[in-house]
PDB file of N, CA and C in Angstrom:
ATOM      1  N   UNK A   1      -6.058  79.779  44.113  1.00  0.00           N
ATOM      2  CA  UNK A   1      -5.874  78.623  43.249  1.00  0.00           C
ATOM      3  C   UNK A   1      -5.440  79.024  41.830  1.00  0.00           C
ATOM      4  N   UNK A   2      -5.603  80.131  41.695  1.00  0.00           N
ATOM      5  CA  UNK A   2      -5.421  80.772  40.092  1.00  0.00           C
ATOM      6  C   UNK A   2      -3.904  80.697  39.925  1.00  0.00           C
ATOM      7  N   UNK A   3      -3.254  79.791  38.859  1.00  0.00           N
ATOM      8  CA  UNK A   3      -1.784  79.874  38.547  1.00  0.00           C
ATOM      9  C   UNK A   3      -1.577  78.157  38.902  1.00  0.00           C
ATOM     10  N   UNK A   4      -1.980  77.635  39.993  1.00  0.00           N
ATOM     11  CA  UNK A   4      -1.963  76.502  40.497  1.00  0.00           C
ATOM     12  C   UNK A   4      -2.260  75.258  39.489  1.00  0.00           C
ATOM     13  N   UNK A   5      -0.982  74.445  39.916  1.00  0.00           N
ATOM     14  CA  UNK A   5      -1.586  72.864  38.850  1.00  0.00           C
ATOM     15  C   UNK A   5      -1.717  71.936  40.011  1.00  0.00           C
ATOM     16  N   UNK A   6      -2.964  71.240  39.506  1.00  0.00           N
ATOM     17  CA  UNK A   6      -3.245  69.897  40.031  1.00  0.00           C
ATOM     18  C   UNK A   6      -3.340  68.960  39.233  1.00  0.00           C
ATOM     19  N   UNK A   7      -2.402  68.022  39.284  1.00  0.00           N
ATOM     20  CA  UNK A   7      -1.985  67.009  38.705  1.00  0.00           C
ATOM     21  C   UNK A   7      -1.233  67.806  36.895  1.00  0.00           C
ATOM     22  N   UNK A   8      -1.778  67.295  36.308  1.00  0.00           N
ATOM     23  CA  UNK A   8      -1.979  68.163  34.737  1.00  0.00           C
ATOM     24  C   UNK A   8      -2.642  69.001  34.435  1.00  0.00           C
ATOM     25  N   UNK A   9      -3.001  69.553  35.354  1.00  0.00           N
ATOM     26  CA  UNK A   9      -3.966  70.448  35.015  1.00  0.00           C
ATOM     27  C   UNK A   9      -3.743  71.969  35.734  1.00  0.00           C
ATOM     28  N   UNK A  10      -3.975  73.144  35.100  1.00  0.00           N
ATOM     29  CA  UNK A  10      -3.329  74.479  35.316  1.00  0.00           C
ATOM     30  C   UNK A  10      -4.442  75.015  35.541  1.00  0.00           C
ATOM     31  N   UNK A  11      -4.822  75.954  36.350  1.00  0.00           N
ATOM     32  CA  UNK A  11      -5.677  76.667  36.885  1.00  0.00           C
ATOM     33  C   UNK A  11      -5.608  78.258  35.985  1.00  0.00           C
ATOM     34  N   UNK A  12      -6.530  78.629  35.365  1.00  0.00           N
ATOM     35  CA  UNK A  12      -6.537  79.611  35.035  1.00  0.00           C
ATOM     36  C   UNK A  12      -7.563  80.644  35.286  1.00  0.00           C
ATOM     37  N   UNK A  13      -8.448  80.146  36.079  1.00  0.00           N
ATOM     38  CA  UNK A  13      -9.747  81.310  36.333  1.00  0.00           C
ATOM     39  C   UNK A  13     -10.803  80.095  37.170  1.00  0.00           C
ATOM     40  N   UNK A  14     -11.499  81.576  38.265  1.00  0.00           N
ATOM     41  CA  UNK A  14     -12.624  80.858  39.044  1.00  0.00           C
ATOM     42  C   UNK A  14     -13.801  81.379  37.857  1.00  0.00           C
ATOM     43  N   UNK A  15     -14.838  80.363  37.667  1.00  0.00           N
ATOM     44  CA  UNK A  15     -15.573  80.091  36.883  1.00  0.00           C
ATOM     45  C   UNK A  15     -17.526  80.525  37.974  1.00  0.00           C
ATOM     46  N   UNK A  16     -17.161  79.566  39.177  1.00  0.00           N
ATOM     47  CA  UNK A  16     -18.164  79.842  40.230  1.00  0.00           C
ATOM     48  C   UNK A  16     -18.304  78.608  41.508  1.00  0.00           C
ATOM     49  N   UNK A  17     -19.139  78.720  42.516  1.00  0.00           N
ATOM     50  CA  UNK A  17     -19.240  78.009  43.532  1.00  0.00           C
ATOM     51  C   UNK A  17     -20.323  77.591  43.933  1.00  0.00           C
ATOM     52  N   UNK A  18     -20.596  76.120  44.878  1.00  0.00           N
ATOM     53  CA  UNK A  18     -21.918  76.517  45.252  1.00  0.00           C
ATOM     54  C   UNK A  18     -21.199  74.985  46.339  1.00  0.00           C
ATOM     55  N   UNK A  19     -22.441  74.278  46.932  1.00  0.00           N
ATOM     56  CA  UNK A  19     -22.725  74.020  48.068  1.00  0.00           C
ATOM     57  C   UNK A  19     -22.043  72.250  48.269  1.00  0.00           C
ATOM     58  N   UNK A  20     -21.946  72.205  46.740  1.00  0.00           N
ATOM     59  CA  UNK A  20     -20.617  70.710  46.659  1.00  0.00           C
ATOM     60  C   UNK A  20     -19.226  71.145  46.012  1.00  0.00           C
ATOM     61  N   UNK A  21     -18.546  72.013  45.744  1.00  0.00           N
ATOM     62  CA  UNK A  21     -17.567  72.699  45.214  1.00  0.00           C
ATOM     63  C   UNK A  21     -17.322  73.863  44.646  1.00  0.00           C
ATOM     64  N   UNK A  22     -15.906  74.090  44.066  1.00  0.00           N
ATOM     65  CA  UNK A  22     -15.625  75.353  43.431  1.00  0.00           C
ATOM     66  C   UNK A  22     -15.071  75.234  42.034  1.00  0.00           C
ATOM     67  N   UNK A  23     -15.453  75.851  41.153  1.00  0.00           N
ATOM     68  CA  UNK A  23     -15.707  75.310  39.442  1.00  0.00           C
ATOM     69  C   UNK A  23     -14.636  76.359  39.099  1.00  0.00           C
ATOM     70  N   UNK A  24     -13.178  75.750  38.554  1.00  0.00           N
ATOM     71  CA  UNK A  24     -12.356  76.647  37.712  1.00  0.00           C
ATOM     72  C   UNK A  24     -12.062  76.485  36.682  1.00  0.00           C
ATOM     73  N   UNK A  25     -11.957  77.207  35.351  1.00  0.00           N
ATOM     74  CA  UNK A  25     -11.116  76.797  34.385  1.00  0.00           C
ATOM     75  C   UNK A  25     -10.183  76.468  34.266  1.00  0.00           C
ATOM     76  N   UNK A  26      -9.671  75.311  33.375  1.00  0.00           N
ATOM     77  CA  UNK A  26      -8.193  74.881  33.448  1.00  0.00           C
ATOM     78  C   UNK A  26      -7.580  74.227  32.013  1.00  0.00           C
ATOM     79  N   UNK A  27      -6.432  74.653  32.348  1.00  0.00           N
ATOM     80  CA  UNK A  27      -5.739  73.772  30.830  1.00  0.00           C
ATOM     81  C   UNK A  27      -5.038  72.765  30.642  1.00  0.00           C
ATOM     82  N   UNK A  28      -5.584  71.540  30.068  1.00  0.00           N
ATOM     83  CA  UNK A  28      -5.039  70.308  30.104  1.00  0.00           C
ATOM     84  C   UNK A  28      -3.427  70.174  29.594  1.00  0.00           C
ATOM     85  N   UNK A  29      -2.629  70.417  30.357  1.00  0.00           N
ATOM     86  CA  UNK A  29      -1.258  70.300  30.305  1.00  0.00           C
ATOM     87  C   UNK A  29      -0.652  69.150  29.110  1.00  0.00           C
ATOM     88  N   UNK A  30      -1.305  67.994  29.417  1.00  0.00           N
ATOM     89  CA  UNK A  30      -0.875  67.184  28.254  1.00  0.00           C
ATOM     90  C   UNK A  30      -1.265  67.230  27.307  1.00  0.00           C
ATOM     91  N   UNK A  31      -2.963  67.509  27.007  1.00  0.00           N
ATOM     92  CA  UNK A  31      -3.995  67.236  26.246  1.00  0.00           C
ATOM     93  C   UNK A  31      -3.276  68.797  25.126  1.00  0.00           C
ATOM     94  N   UNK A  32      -3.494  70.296  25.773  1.00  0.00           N
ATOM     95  CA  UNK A  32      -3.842  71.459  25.606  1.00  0.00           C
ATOM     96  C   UNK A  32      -5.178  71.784  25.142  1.00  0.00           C
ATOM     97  N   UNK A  33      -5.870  71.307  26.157  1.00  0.00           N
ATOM     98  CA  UNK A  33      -7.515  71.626  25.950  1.00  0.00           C
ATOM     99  C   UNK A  33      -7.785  72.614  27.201  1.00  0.00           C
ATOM    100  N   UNK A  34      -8.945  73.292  27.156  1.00  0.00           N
ATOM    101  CA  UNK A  34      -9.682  73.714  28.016  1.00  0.00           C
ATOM    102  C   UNK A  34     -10.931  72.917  28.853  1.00  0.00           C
ATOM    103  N   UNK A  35     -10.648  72.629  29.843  1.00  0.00           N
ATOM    104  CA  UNK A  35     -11.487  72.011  30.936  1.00  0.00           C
ATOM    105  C   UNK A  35     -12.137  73.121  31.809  1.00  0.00           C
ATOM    106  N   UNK A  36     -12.990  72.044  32.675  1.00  0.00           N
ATOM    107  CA  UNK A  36     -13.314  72.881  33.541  1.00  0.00           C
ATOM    108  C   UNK A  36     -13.134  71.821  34.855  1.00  0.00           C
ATOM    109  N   UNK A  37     -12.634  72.451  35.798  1.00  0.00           N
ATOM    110  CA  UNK A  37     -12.604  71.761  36.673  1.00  0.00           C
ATOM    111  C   UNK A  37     -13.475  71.638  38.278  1.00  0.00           C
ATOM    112  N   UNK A  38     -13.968  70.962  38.595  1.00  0.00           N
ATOM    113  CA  UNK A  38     -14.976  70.979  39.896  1.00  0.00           C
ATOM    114  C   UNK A  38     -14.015  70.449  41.421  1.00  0.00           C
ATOM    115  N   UNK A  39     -13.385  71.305  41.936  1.00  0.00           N
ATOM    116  CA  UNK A  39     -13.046  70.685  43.532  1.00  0.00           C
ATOM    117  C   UNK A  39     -13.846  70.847  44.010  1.00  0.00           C
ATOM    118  N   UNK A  40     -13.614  69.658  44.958  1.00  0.00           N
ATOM    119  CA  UNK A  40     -14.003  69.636  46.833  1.00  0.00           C
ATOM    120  C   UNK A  40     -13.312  70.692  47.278  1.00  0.00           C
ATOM    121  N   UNK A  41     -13.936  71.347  47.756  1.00  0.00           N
ATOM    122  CA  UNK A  41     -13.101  72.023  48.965  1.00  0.00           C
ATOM    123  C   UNK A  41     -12.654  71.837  49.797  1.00  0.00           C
ATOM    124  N   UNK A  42     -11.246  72.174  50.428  1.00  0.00           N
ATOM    125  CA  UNK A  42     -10.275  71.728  51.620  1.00  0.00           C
ATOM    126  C   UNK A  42     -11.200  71.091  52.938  1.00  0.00           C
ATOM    127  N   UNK A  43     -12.252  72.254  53.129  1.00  0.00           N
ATOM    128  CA  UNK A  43     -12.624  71.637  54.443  1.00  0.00           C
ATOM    129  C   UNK A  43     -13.996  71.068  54.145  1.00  0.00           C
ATOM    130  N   UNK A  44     -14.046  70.312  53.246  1.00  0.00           N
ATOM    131  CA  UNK A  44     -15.383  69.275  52.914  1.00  0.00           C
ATOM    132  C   UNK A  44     -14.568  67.687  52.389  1.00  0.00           C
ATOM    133  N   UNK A  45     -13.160  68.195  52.176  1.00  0.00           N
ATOM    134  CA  UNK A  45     -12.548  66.390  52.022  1.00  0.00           C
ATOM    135  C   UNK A  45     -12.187  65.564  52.864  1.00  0.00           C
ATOM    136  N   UNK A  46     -12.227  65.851  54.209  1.00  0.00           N
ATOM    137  CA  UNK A  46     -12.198  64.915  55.213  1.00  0.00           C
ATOM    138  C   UNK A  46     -13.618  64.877  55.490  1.00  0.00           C
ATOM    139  N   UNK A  47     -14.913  65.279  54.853  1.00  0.00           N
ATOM    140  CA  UNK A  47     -15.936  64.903  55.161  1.00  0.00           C
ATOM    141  C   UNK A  47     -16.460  63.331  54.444  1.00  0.00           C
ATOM    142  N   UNK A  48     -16.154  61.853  54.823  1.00  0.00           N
ATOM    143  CA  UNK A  48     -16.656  61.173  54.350  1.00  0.00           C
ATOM    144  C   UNK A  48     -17.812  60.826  53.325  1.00  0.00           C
ATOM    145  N   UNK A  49     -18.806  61.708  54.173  1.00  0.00           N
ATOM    146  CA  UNK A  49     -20.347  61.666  53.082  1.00  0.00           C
ATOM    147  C   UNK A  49     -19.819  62.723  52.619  1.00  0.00           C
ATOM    148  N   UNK A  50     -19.178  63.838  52.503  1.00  0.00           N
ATOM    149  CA  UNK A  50     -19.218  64.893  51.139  1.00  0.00           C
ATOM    150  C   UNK A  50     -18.344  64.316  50.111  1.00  0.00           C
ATOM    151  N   UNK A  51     -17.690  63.511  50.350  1.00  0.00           N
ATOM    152  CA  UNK A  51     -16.738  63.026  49.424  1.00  0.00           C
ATOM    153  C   UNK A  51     -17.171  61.918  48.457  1.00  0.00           C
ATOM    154  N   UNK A  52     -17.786  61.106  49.236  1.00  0.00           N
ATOM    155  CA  UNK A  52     -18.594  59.890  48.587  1.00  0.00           C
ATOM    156  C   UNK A  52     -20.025  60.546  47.483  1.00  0.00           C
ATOM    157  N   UNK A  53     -20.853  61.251  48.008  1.00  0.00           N
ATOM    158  CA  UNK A  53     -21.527  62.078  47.761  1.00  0.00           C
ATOM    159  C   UNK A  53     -21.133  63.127  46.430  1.00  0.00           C
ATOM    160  N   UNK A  54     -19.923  63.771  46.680  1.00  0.00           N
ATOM    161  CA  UNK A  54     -19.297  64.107  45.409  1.00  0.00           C
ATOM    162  C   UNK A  54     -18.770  63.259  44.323  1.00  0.00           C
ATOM    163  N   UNK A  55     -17.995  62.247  44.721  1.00  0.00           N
ATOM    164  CA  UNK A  55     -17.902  60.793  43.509  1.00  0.00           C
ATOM    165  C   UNK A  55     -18.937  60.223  42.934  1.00  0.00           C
ATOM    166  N   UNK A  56     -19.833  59.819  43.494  1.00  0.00           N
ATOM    167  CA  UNK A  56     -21.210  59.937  43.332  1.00  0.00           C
ATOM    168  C   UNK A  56     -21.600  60.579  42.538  1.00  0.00           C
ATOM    169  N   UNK A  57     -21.712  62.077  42.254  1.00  0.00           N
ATOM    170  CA  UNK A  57     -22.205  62.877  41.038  1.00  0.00           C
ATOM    171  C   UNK A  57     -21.045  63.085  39.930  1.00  0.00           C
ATOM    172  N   UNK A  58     -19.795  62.694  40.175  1.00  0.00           N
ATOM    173  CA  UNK A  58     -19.134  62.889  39.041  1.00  0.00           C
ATOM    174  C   UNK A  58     -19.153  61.043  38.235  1.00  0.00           C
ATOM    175  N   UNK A  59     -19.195  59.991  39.021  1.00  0.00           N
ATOM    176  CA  UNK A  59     -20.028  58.794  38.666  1.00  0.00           C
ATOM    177  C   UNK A  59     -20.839  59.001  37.654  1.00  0.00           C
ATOM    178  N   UNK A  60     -22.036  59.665  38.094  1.00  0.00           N
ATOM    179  CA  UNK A  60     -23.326  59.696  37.686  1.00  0.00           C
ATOM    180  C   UNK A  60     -23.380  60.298  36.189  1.00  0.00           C
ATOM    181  N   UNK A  61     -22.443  61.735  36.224  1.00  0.00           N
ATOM    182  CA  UNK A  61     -22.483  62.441  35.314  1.00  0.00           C
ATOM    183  C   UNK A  61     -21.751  61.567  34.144  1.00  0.00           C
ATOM    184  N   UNK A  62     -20.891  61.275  34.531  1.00  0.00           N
ATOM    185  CA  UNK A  62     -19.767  60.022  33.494  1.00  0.00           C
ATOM    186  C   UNK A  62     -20.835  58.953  32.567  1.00  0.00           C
ATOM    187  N   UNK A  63     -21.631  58.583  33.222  1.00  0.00           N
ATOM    188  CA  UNK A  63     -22.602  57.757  32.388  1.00  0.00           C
ATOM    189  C   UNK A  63     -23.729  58.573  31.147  1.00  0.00           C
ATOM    190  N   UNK A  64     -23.916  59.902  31.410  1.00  0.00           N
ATOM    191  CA  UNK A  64     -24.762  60.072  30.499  1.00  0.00           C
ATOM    192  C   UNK A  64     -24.426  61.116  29.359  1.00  0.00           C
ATOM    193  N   UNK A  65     -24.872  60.813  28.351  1.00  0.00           N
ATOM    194  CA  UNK A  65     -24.258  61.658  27.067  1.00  0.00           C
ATOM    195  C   UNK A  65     -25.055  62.248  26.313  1.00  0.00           C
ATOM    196  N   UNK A  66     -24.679  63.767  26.599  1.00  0.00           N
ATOM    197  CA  UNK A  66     -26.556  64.646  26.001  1.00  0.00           C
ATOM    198  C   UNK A  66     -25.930  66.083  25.590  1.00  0.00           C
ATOM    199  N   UNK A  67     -25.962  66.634  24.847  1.00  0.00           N
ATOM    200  CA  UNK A  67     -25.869  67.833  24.576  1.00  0.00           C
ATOM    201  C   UNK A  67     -25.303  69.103  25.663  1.00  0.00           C
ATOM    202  N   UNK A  68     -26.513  69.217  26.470  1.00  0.00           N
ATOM    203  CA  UNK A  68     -26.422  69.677  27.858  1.00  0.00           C
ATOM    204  C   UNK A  68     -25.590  69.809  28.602  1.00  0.00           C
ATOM    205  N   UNK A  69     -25.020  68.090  28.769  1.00  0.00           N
ATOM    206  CA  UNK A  69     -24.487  68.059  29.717  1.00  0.00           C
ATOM    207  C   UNK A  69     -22.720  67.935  29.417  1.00  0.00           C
ATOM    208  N   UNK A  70     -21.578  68.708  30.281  1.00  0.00           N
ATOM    209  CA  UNK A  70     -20.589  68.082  29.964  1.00  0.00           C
ATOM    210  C   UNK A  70     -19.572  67.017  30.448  1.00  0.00           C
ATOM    211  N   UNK A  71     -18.768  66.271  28.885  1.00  0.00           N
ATOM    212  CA  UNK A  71     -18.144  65.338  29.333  1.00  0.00           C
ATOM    213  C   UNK A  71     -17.481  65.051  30.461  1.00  0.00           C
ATOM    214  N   UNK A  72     -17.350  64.392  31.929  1.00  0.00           N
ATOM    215  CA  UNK A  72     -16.437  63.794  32.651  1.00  0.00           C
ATOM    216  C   UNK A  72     -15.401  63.355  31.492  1.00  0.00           C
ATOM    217  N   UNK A  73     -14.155  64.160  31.813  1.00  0.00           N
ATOM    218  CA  UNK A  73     -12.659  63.326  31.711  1.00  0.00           C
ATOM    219  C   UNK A  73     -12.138  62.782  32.617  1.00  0.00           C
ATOM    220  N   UNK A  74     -12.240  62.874  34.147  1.00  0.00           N
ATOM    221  CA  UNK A  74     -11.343  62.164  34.723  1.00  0.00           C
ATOM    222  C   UNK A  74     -12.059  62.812  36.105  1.00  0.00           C
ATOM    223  N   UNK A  75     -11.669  61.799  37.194  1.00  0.00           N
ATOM    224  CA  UNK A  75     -11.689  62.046  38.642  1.00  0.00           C
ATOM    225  C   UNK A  75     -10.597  61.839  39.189  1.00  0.00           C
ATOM    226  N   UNK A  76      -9.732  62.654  40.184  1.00  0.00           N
ATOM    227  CA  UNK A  76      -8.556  62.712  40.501  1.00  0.00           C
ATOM    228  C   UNK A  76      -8.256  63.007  41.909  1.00  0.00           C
ATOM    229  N   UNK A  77      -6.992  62.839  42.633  1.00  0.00           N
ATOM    230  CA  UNK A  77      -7.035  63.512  43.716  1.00  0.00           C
ATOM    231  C   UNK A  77      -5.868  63.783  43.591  1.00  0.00           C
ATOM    232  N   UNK A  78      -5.152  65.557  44.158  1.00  0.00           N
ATOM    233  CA  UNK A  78      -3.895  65.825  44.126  1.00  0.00           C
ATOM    234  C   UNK A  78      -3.722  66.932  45.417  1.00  0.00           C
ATOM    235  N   UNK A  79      -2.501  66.760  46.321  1.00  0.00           N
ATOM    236  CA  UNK A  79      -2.242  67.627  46.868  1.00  0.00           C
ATOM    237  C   UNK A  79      -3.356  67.703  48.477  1.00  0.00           C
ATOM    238  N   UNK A  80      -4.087  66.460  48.471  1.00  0.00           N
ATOM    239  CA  UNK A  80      -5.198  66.495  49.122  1.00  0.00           C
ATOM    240  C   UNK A  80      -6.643  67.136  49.013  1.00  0.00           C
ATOM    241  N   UNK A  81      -6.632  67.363  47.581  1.00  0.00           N
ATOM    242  CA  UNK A  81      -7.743  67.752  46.759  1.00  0.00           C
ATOM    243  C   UNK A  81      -8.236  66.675  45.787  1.00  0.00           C
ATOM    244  N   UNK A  82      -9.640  66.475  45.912  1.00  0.00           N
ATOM    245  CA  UNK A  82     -10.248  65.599  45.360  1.00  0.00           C
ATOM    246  C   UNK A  82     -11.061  66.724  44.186  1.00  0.00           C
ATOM    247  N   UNK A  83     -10.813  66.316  42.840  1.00  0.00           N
ATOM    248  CA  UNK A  83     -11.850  66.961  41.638  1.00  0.00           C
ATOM    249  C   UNK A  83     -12.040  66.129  40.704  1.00  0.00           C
ATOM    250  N   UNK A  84     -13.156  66.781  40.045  1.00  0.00           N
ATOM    251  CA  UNK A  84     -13.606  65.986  38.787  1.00  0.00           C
ATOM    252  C   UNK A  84     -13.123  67.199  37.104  1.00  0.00           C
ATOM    253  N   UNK A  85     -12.677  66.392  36.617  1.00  0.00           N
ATOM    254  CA  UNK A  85     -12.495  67.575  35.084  1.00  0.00           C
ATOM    255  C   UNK A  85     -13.019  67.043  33.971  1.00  0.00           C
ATOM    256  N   UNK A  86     -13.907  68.317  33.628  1.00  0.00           N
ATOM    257  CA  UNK A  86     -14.956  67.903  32.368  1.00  0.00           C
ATOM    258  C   UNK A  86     -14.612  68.898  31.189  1.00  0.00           C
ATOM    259  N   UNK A  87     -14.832  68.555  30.196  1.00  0.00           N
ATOM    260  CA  UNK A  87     -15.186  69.416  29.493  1.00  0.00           C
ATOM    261  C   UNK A  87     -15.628  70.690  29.642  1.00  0.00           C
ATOM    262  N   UNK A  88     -14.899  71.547  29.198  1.00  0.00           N
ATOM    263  CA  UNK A  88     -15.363  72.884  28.977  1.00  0.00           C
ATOM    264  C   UNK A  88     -16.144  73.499  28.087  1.00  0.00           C
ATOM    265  N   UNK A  89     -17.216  74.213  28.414  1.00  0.00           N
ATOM    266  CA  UNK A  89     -18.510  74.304  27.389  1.00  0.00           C
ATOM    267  C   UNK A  89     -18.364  75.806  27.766  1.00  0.00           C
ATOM    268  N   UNK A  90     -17.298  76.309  27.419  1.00  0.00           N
ATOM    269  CA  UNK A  90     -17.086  78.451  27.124  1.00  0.00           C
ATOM    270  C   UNK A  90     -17.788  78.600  26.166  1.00  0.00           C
TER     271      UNK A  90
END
């Protein structure tokens, strides 16, 4: 994925993974910010409940505003990849 754009967004580094996606850094093409970005993975987006389940926490996260936690910019789908891009807290 490293080099790769989805939608506006440029892939520049894997960040880490775990058991609802894979977390990369990325650079907002229009913006020129640093994000971070959260995919689904290929073979968890035809999973109905992983998908709903993942909207669901990028939903969730979108509503609350705390120090901690970072901003949701956007939920997207490109290329048959579903992600969420937040703020980058490097």
């Amino acid at each position: 994925m490293i080099g790769k754009t989805l939608s506006h967004f440029r892939i520049v580094a894997k960040l880490g993974e775990g058991g609802m996606g894979v977390v990369y850094r990325a650079e907002d093409e229009r913006l020129r910010r640093p994000v971070a970005l959260k995919v689904l993975p290929p073979g968890l987006v035809g999973s109905e409940e992983r998908r709903r389940r993942f909207l669901r926490e990028a939903r969730a996260a979108a509503t609350v505003t705390h120090p901690n936690l970072a901003v949701v910019h956007k939920i997207d789908e490109a290329e048959g990849m579903v992600f969420i891009a937040q703020l980058f807290l490097g």
